[in-house]
C-alpha atoms as a PDB file:
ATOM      1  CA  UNK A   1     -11.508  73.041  87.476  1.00  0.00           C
ATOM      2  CA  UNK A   2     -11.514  69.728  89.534  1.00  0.00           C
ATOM      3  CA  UNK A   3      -8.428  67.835  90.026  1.00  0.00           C
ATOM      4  CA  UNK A   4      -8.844  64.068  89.642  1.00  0.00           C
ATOM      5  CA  UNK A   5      -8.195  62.222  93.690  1.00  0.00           C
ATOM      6  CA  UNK A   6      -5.348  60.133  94.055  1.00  0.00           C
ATOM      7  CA  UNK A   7      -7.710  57.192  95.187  1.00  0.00           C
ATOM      8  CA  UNK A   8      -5.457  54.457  93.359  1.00  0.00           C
ATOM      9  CA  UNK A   9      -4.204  52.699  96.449  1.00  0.00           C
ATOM     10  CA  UNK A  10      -8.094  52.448  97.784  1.00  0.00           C
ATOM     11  CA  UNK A  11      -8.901  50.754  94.010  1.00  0.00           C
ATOM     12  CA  UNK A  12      -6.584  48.435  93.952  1.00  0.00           C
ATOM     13  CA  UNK A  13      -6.876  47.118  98.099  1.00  0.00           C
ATOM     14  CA  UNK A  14     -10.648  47.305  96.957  1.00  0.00           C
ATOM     15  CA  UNK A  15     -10.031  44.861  94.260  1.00  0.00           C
ATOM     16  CA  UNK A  16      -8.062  42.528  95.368  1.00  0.00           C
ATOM     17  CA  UNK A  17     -10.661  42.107  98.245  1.00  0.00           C
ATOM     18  CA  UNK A  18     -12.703  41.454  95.760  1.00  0.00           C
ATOM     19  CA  UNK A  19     -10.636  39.137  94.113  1.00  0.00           C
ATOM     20  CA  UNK A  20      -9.855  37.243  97.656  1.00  0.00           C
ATOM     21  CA  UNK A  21     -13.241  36.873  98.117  1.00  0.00           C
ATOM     22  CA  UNK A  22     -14.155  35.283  94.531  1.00  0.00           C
ATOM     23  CA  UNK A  23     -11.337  32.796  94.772  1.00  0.00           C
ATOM     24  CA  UNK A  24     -12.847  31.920  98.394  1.00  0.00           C
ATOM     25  CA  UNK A  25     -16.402  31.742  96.854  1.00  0.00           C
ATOM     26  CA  UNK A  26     -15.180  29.146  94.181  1.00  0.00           C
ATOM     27  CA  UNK A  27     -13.126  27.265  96.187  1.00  0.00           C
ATOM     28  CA  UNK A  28     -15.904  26.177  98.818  1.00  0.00           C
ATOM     29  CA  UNK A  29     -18.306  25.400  95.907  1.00  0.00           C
ATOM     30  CA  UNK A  30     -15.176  23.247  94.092  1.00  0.00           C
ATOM     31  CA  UNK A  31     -14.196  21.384  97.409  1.00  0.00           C
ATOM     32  CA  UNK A  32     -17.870  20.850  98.958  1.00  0.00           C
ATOM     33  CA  UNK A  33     -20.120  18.170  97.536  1.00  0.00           C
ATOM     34  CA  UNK A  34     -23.424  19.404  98.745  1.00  0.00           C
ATOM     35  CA  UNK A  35     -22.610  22.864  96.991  1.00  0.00           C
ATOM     36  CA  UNK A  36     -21.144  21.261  93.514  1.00  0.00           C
ATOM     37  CA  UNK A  37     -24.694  19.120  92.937  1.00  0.00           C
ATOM     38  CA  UNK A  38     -26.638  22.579  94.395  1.00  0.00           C
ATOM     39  CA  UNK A  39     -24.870  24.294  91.176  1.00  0.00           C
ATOM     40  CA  UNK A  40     -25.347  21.179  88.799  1.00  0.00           C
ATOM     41  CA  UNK A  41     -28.950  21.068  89.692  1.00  0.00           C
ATOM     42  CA  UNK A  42     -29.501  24.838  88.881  1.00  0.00           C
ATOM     43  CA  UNK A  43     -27.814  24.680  85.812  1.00  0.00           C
ATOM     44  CA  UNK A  44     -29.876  21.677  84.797  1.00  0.00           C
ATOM     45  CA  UNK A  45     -33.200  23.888  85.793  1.00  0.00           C
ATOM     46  CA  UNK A  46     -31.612  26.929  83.710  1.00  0.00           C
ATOM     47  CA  UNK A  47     -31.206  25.129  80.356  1.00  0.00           C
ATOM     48  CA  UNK A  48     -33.792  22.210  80.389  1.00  0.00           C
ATOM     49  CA  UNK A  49     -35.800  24.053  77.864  1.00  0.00           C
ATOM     50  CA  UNK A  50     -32.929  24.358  75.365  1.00  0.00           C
ATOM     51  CA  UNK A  51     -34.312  21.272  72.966  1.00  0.00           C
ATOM     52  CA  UNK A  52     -37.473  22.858  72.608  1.00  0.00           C
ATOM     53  CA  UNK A  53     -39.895  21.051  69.372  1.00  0.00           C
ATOM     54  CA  UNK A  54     -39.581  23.422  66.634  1.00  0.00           C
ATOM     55  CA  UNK A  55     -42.945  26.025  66.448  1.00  0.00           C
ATOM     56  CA  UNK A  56     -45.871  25.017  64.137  1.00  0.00           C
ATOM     57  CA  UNK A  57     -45.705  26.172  60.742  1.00  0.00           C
ATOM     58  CA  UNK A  58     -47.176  29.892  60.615  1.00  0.00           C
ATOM     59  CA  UNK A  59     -50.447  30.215  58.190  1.00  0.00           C
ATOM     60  CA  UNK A  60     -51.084  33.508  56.738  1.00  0.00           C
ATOM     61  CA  UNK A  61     -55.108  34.495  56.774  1.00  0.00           C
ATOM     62  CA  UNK A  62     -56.903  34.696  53.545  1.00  0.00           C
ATOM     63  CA  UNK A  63     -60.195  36.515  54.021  1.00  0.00           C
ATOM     64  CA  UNK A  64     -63.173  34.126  52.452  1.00  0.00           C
ATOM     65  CA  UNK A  65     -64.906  37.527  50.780  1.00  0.00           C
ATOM     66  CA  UNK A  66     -63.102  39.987  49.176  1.00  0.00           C
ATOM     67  CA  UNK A  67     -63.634  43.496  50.201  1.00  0.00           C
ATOM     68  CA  UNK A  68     -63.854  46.612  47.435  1.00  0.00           C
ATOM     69  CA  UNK A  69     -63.895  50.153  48.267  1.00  0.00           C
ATOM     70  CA  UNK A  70     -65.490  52.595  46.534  1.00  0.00           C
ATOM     71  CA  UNK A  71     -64.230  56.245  45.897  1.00  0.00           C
ATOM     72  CA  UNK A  72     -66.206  59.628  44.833  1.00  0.00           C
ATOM     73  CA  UNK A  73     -64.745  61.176  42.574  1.00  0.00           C
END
């Protein structure tokens, strides 16, 4: 039987590097200019499609002759 690794102490330096990093990530992009209208811009690009026209009606297809099938019995 395995017994579980006491590896708590690496999880929790491993996410609060991870944490560090995020809140270092946002801040840059919150204090610089050039990287605020970067993310604007993309988010404009992502959702300009989201006022698309409504689709065209949907028509079913009648067939002009009608087809029998015969059976021997």
């Amino acid at each position: 039987m395995l017994e579980p690794q006491n590896d708590s102490g690496v999880a929790s330096r491993r996410v609060a590097v991870h944490c560090a990093v995020l809140f270092a990530l946002v801040g840059l992009a919150i204090s610089t200019h050039a990287s605020s209208a970067l993310i604007s811009d993309a988010v404009q690009a992502e959702f300009v499609a989201s006022n698309m026209a409504a689709p065209a009606p949907m028509q079913l297809a009648r067939p002009a002759v009608l087809t029998r099938t015969e059976r021997e019995n």
